[in-house]
PDB file of N, CA and C in Angstrom:
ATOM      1  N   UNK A   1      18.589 -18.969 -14.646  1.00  0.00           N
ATOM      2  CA  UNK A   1      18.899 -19.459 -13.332  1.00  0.00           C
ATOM      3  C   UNK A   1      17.598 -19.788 -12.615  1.00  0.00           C
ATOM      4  N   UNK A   2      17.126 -21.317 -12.227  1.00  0.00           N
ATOM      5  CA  UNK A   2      16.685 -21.645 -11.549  1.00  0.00           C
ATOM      6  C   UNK A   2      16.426 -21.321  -9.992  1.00  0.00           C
ATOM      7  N   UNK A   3      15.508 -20.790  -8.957  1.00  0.00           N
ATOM      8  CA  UNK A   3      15.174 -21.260  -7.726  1.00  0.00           C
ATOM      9  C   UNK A   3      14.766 -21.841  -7.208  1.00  0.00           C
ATOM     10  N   UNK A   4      15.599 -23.489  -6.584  1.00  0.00           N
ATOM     11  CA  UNK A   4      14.310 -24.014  -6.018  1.00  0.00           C
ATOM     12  C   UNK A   4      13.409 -23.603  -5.147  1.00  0.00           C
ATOM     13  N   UNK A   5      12.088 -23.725  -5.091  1.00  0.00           N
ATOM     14  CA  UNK A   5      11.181 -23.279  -3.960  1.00  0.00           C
ATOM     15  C   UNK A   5      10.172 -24.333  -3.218  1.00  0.00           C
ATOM     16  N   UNK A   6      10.981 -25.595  -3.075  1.00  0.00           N
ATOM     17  CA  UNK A   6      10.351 -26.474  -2.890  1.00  0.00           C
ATOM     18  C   UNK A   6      10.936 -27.073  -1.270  1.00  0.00           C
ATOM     19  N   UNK A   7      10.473 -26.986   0.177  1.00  0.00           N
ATOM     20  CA  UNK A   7      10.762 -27.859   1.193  1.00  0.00           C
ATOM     21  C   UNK A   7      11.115 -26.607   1.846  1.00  0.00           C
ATOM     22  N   UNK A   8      12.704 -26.837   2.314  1.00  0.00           N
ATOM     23  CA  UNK A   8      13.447 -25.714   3.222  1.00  0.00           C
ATOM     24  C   UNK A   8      14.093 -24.884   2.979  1.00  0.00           C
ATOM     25  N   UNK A   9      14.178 -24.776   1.544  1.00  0.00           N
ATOM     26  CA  UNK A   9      14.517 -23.691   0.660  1.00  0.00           C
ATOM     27  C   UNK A   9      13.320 -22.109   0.307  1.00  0.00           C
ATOM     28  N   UNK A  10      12.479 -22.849  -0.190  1.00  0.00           N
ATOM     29  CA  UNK A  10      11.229 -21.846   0.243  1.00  0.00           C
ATOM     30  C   UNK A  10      11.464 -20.822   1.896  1.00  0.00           C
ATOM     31  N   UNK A  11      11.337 -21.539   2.663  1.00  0.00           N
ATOM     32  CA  UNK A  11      11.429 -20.859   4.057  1.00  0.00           C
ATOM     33  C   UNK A  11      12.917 -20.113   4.086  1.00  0.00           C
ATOM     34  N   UNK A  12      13.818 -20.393   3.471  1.00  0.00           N
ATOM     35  CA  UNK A  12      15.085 -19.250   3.535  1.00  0.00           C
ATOM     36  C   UNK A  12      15.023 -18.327   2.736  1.00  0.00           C
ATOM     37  N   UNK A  13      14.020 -18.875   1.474  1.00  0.00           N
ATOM     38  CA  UNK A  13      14.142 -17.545   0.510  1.00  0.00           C
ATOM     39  C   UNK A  13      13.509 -16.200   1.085  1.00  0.00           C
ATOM     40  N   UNK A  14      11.998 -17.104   1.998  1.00  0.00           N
ATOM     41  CA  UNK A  14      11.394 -15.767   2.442  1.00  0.00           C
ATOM     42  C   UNK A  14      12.154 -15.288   3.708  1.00  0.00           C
ATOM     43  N   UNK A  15      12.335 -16.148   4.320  1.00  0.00           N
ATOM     44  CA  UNK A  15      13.727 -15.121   5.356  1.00  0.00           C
ATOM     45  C   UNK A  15      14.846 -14.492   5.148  1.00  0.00           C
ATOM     46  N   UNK A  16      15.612 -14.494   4.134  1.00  0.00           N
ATOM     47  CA  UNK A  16      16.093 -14.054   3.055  1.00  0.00           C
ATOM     48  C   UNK A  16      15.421 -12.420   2.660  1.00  0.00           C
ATOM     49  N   UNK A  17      14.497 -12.370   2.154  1.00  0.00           N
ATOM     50  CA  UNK A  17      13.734 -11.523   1.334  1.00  0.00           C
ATOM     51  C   UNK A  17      13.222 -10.554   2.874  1.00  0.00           C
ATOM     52  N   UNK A  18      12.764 -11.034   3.509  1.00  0.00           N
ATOM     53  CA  UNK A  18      12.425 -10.605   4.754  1.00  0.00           C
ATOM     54  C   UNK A  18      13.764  -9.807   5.406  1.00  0.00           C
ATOM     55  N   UNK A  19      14.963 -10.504   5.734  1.00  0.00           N
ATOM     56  CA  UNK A  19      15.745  -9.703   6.152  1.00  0.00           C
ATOM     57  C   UNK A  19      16.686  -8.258   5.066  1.00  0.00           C
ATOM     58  N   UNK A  20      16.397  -8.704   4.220  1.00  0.00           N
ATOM     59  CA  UNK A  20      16.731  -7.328   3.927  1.00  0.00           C
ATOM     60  C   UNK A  20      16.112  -6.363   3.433  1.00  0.00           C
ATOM     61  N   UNK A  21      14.496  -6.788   3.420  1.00  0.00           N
ATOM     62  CA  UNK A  21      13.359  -5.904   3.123  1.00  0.00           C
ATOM     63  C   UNK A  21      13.985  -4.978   5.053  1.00  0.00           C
ATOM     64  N   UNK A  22      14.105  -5.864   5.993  1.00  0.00           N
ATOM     65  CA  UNK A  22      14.250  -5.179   7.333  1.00  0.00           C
ATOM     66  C   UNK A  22      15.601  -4.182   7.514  1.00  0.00           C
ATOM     67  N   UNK A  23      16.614  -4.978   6.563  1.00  0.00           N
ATOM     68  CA  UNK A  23      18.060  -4.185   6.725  1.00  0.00           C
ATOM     69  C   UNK A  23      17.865  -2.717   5.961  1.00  0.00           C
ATOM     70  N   UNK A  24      17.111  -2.756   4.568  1.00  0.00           N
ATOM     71  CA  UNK A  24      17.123  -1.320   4.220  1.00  0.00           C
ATOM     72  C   UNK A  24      16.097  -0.355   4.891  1.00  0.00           C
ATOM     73  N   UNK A  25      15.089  -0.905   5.644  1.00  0.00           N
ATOM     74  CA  UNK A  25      14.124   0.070   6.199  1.00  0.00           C
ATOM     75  C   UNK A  25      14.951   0.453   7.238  1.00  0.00           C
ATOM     76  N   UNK A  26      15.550  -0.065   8.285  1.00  0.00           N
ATOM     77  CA  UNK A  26      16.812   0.229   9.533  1.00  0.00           C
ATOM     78  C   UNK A  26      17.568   1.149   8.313  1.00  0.00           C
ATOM     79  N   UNK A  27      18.029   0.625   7.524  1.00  0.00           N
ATOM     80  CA  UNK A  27      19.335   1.516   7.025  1.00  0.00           C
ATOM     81  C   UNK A  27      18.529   2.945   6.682  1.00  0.00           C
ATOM     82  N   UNK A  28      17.530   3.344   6.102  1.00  0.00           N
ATOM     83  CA  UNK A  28      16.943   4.205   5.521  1.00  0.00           C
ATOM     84  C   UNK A  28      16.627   5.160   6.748  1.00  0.00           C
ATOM     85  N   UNK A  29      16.196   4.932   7.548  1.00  0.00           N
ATOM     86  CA  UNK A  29      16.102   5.328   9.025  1.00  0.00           C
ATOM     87  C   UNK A  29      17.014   5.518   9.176  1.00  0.00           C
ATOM     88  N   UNK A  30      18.355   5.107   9.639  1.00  0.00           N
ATOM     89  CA  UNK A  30      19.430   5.722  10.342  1.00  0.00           C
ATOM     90  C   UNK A  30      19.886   6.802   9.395  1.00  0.00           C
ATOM     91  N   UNK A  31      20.471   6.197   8.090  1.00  0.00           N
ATOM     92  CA  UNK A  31      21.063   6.947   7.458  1.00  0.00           C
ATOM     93  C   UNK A  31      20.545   8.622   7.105  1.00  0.00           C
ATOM     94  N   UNK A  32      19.018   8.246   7.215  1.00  0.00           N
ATOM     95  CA  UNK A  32      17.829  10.080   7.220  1.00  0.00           C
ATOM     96  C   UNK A  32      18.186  10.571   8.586  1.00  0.00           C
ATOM     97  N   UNK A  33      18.538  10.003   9.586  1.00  0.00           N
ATOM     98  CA  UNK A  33      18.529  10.498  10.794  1.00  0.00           C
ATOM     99  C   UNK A  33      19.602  11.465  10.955  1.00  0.00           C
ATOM    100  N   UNK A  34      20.367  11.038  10.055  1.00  0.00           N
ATOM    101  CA  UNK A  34      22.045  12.079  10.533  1.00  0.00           C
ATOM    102  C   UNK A  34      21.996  13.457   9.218  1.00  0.00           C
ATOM    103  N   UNK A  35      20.869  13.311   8.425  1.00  0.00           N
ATOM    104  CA  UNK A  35      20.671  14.180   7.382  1.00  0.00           C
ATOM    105  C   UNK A  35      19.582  15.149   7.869  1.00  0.00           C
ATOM    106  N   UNK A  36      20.523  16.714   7.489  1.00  0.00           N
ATOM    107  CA  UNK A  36      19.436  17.356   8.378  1.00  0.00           C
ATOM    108  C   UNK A  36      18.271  17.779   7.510  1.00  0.00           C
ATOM    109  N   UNK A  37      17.005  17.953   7.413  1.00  0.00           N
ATOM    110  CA  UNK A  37      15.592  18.042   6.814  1.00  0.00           C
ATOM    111  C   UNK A  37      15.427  19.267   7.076  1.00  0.00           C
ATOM    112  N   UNK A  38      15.569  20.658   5.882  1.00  0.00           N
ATOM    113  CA  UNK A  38      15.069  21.670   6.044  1.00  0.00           C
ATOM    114  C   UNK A  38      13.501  21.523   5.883  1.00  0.00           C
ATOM    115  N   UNK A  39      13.120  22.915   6.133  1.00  0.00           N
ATOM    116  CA  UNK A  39      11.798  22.941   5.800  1.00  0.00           C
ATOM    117  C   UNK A  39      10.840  23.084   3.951  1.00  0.00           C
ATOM    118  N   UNK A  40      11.992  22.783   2.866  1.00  0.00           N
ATOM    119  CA  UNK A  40      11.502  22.555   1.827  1.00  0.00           C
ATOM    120  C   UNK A  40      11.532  20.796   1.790  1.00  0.00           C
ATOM    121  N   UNK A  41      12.450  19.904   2.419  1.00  0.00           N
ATOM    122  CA  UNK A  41      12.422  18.673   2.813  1.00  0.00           C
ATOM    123  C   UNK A  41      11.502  18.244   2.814  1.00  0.00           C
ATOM    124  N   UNK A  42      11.106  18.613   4.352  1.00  0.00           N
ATOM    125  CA  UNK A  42      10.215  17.930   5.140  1.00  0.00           C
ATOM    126  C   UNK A  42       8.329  18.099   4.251  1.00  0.00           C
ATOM    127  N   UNK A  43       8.515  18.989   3.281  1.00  0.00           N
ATOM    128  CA  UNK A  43       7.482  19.015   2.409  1.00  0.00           C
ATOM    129  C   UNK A  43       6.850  18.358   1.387  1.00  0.00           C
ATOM    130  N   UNK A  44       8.713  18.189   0.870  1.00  0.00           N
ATOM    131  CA  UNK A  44       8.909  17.088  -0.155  1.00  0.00           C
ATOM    132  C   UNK A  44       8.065  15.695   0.392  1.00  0.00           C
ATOM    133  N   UNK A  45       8.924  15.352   1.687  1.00  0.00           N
ATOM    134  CA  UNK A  45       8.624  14.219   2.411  1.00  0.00           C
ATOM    135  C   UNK A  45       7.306  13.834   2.737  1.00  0.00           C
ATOM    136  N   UNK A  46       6.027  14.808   3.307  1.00  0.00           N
ATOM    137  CA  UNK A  46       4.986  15.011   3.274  1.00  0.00           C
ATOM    138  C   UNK A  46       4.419  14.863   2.273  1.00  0.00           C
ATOM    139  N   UNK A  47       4.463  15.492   0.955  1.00  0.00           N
ATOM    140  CA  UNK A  47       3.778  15.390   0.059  1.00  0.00           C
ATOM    141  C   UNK A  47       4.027  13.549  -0.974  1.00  0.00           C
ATOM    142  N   UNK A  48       5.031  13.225  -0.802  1.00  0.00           N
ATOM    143  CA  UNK A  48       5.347  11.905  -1.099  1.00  0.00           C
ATOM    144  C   UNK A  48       4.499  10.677  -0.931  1.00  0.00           C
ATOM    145  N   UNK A  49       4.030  10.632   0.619  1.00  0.00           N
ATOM    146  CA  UNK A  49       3.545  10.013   0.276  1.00  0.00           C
ATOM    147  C   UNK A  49       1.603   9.882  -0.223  1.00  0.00           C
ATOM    148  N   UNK A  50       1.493  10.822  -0.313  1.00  0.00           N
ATOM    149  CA  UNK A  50       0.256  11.092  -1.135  1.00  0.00           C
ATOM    150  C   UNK A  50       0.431  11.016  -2.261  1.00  0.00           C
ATOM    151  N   UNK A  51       1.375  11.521  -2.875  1.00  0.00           N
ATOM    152  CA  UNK A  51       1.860  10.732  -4.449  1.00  0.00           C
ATOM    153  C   UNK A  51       1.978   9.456  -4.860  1.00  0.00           C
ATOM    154  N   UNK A  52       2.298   8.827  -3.597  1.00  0.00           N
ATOM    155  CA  UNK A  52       2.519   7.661  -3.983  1.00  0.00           C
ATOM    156  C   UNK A  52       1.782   6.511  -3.625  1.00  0.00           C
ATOM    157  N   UNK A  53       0.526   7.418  -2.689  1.00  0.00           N
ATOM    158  CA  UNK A  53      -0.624   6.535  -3.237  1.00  0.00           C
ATOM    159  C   UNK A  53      -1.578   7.172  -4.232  1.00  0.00           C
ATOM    160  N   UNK A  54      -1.676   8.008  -4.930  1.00  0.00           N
ATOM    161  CA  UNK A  54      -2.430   8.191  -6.169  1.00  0.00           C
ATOM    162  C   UNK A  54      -2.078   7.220  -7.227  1.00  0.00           C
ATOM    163  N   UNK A  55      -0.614   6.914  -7.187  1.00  0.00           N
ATOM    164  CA  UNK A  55       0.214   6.553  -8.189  1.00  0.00           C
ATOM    165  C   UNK A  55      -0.534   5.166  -8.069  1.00  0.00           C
ATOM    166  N   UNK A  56      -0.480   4.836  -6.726  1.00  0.00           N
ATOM    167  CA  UNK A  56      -1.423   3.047  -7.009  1.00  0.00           C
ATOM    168  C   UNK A  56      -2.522   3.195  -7.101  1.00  0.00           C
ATOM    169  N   UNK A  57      -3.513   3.866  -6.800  1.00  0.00           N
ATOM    170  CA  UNK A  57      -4.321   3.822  -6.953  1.00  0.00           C
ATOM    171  C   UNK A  57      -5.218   4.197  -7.928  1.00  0.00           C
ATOM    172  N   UNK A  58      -4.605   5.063  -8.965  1.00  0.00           N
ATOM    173  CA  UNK A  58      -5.345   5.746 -10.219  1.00  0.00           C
ATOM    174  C   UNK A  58      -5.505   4.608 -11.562  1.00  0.00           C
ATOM    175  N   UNK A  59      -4.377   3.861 -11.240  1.00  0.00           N
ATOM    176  CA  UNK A  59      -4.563   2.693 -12.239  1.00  0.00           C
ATOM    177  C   UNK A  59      -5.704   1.771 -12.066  1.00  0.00           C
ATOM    178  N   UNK A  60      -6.092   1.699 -10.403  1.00  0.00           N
ATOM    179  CA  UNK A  60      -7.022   0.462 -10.405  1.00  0.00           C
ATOM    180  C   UNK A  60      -8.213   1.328 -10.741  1.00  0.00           C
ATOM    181  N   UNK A  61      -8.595   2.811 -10.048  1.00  0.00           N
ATOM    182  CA  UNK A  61      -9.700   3.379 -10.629  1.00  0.00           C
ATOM    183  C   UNK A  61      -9.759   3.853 -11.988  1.00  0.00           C
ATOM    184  N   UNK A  62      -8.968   3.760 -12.802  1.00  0.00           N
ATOM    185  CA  UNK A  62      -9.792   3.721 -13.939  1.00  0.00           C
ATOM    186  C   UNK A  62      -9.281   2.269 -14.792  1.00  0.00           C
ATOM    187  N   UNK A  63      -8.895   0.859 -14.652  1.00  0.00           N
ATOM    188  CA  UNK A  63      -8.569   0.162 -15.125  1.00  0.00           C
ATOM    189  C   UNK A  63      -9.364  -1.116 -14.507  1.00  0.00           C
ATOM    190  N   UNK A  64      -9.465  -1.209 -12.770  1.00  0.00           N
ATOM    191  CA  UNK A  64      -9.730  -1.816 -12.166  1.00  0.00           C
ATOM    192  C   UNK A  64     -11.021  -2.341 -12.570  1.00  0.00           C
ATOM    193  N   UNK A  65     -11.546  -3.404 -12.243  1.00  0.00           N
ATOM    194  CA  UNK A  65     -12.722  -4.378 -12.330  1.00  0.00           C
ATOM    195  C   UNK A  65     -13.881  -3.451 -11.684  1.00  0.00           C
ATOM    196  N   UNK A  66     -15.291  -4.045 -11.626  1.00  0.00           N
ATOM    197  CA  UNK A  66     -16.258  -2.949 -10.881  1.00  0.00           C
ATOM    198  C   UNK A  66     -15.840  -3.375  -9.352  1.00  0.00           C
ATOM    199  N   UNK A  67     -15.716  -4.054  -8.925  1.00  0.00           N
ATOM    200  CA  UNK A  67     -15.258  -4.729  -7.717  1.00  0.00           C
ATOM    201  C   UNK A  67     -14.065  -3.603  -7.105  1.00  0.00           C
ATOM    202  N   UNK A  68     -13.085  -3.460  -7.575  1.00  0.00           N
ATOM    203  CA  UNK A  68     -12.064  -2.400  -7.360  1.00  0.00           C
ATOM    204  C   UNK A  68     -12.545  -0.917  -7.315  1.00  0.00           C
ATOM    205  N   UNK A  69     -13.492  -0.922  -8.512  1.00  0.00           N
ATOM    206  CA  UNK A  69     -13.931   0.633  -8.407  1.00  0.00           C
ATOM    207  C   UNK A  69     -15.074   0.825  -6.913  1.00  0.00           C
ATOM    208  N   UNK A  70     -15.617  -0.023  -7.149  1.00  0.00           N
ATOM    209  CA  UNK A  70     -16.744   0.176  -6.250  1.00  0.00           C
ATOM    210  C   UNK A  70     -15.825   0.400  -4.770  1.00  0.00           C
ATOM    211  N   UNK A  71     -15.030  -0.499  -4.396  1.00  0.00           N
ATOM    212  CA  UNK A  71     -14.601  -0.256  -3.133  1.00  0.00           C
ATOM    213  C   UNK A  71     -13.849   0.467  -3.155  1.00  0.00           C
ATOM    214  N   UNK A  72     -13.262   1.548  -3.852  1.00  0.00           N
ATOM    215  CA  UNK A  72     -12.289   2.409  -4.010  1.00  0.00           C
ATOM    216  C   UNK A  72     -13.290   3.323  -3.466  1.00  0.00           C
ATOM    217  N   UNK A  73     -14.310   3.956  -4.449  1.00  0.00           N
ATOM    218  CA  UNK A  73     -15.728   4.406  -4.261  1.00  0.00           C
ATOM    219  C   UNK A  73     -15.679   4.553  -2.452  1.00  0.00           C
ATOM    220  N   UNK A  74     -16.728   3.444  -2.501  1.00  0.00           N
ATOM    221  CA  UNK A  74     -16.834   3.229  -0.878  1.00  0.00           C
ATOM    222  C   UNK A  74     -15.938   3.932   0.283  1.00  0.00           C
ATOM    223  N   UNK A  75     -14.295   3.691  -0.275  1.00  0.00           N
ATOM    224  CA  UNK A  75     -13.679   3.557   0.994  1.00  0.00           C
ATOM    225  C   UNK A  75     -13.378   5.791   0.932  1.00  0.00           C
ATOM    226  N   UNK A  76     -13.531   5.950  -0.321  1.00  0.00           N
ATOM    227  CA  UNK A  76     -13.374   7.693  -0.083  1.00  0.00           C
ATOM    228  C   UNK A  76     -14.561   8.706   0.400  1.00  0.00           C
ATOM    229  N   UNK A  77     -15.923   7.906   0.036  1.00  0.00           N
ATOM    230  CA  UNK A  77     -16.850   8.422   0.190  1.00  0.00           C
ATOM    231  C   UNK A  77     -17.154   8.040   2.293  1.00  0.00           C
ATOM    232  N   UNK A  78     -16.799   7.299   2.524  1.00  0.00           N
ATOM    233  CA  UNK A  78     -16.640   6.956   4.027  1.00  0.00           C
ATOM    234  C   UNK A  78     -15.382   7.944   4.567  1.00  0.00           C
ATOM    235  N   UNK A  79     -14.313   7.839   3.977  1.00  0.00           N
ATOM    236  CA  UNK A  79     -13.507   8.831   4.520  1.00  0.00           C
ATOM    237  C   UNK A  79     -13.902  10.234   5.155  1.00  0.00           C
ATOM    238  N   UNK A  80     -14.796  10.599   3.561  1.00  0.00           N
ATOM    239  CA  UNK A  80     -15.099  12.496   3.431  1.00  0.00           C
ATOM    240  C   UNK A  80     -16.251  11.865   4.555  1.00  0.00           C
ATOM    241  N   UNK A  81     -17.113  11.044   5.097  1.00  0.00           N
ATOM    242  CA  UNK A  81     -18.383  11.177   5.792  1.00  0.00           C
ATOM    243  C   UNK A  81     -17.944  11.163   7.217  1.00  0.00           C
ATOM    244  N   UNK A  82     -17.060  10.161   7.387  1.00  0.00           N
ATOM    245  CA  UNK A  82     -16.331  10.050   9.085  1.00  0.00           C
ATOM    246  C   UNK A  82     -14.881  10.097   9.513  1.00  0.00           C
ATOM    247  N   UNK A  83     -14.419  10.544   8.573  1.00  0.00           N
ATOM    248  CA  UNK A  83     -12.610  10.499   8.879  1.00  0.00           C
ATOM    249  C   UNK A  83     -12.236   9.863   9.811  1.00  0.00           C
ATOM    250  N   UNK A  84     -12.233   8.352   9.856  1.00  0.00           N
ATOM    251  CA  UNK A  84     -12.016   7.169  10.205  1.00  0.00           C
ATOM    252  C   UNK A  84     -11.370   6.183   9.422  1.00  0.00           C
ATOM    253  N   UNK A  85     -10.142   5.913   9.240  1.00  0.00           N
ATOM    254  CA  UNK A  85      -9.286   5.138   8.385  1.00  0.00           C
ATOM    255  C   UNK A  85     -10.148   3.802   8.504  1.00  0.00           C
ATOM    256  N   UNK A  86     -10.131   3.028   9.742  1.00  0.00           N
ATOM    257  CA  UNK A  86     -10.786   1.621   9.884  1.00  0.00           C
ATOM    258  C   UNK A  86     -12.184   1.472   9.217  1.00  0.00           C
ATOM    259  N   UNK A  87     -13.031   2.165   9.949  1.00  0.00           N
ATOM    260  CA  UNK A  87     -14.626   2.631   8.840  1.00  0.00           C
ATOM    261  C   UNK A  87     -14.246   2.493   7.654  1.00  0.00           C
ATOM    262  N   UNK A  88     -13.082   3.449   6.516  1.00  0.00           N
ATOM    263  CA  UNK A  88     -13.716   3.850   5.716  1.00  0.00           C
ATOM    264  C   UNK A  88     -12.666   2.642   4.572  1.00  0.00           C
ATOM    265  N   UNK A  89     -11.637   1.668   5.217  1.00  0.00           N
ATOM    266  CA  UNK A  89     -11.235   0.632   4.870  1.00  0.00           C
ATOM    267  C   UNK A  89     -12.101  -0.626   4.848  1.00  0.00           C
ATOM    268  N   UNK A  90     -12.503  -0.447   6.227  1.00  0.00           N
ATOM    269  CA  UNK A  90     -13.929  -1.694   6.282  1.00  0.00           C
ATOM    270  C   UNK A  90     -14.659  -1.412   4.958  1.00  0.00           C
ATOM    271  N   UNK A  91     -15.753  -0.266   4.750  1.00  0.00           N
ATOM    272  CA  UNK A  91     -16.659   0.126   3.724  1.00  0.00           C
ATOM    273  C   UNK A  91     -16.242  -0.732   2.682  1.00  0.00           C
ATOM    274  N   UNK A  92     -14.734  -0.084   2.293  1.00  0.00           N
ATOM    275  CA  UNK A  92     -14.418  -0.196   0.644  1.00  0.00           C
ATOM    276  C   UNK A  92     -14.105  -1.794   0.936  1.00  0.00           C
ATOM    277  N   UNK A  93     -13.845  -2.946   1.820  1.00  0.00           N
ATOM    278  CA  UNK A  93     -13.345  -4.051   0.946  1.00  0.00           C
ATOM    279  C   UNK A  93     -15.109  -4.481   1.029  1.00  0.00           C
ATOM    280  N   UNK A  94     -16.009  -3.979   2.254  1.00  0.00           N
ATOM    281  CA  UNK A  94     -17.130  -4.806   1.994  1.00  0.00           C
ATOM    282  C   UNK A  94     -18.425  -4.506   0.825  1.00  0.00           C
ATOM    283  N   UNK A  95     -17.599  -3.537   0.134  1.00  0.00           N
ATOM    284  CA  UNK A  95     -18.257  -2.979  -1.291  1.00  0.00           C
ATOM    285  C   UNK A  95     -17.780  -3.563  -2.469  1.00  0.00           C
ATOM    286  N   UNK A  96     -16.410  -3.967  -1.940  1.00  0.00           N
ATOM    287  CA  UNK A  96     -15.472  -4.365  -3.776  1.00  0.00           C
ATOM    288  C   UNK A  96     -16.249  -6.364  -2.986  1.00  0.00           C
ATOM    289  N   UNK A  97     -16.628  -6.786  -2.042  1.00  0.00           N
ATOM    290  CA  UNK A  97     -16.670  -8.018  -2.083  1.00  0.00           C
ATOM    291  C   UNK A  97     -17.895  -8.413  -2.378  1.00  0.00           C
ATOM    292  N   UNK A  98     -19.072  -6.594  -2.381  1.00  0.00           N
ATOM    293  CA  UNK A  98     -20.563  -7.467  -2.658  1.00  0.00           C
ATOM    294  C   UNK A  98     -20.183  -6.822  -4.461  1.00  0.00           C
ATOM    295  N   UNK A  99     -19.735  -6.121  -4.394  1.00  0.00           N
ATOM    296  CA  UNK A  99     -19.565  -5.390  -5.729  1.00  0.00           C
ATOM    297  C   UNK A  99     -19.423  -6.933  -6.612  1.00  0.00           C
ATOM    298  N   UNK A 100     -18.356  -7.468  -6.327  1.00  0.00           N
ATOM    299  CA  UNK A 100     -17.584  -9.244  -7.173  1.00  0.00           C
ATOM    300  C   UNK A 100     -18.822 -10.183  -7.052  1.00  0.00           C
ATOM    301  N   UNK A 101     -19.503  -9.890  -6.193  1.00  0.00           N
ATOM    302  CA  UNK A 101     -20.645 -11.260  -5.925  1.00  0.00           C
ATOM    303  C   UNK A 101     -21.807 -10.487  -6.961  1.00  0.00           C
ATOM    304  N   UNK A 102     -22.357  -9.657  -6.658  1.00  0.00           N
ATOM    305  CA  UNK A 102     -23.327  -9.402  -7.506  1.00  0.00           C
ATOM    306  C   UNK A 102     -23.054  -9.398  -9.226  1.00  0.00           C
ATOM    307  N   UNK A 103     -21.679  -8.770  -9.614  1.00  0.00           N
ATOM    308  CA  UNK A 103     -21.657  -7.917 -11.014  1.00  0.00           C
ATOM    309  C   UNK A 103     -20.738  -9.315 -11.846  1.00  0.00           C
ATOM    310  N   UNK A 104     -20.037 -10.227 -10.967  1.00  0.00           N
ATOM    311  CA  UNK A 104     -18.982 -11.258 -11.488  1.00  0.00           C
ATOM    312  C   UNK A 104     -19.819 -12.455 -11.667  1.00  0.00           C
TER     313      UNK A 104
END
């Protein structure tokens, strides 16, 4: 099965894709809201999503290009120095972008 993605079709697919990327985040929200969260839950829930960024991120550090490692590098070693999300995001892309210019 074909999609076209060509003219005004393109623009519905992503509004399309868009609205129900929006309908299950609303639904996921309401539907947690009426579920009550003990305190082994709310741990689960906590610890999640730190899992689930190791989970992306362990592939690029040890698979990733030097460009990826380096700013991976960068952006943790800025973290542990200023616990500043923006800083230590800035660092890592302007490390993976001299990292690609120098080593690529």
């Amino acid at each position: 099965m074909m999609i076209e993605t060509t003219g005004n079709s393109l623009i519905w697919l992503m509004l399309a894709m868009a609205l129900v990327t929006l309908a299950t985040r609303w639904g996921g929200v309401y539907v947690m809201s009426m579920v009550p969260i003990g305190p082994r839950g709310q741990r689960f829930i906590e610890g999640m999503s730190g899992s689930v960024l190791i989970a992306l991120l362990a592939p690029m550090a040890v698979k990733g290009d030097v460009g990826a490692q380096c700013g991976l590098l960068a952006t943790a070693l800025a973290m542990l120095a200023c616990r500043k999300p923006m800083v230590a995001i800035t660092a890592g892309v302007c490390a993976a972008a001299v990292a690609r210019q120098v080593f690529v």
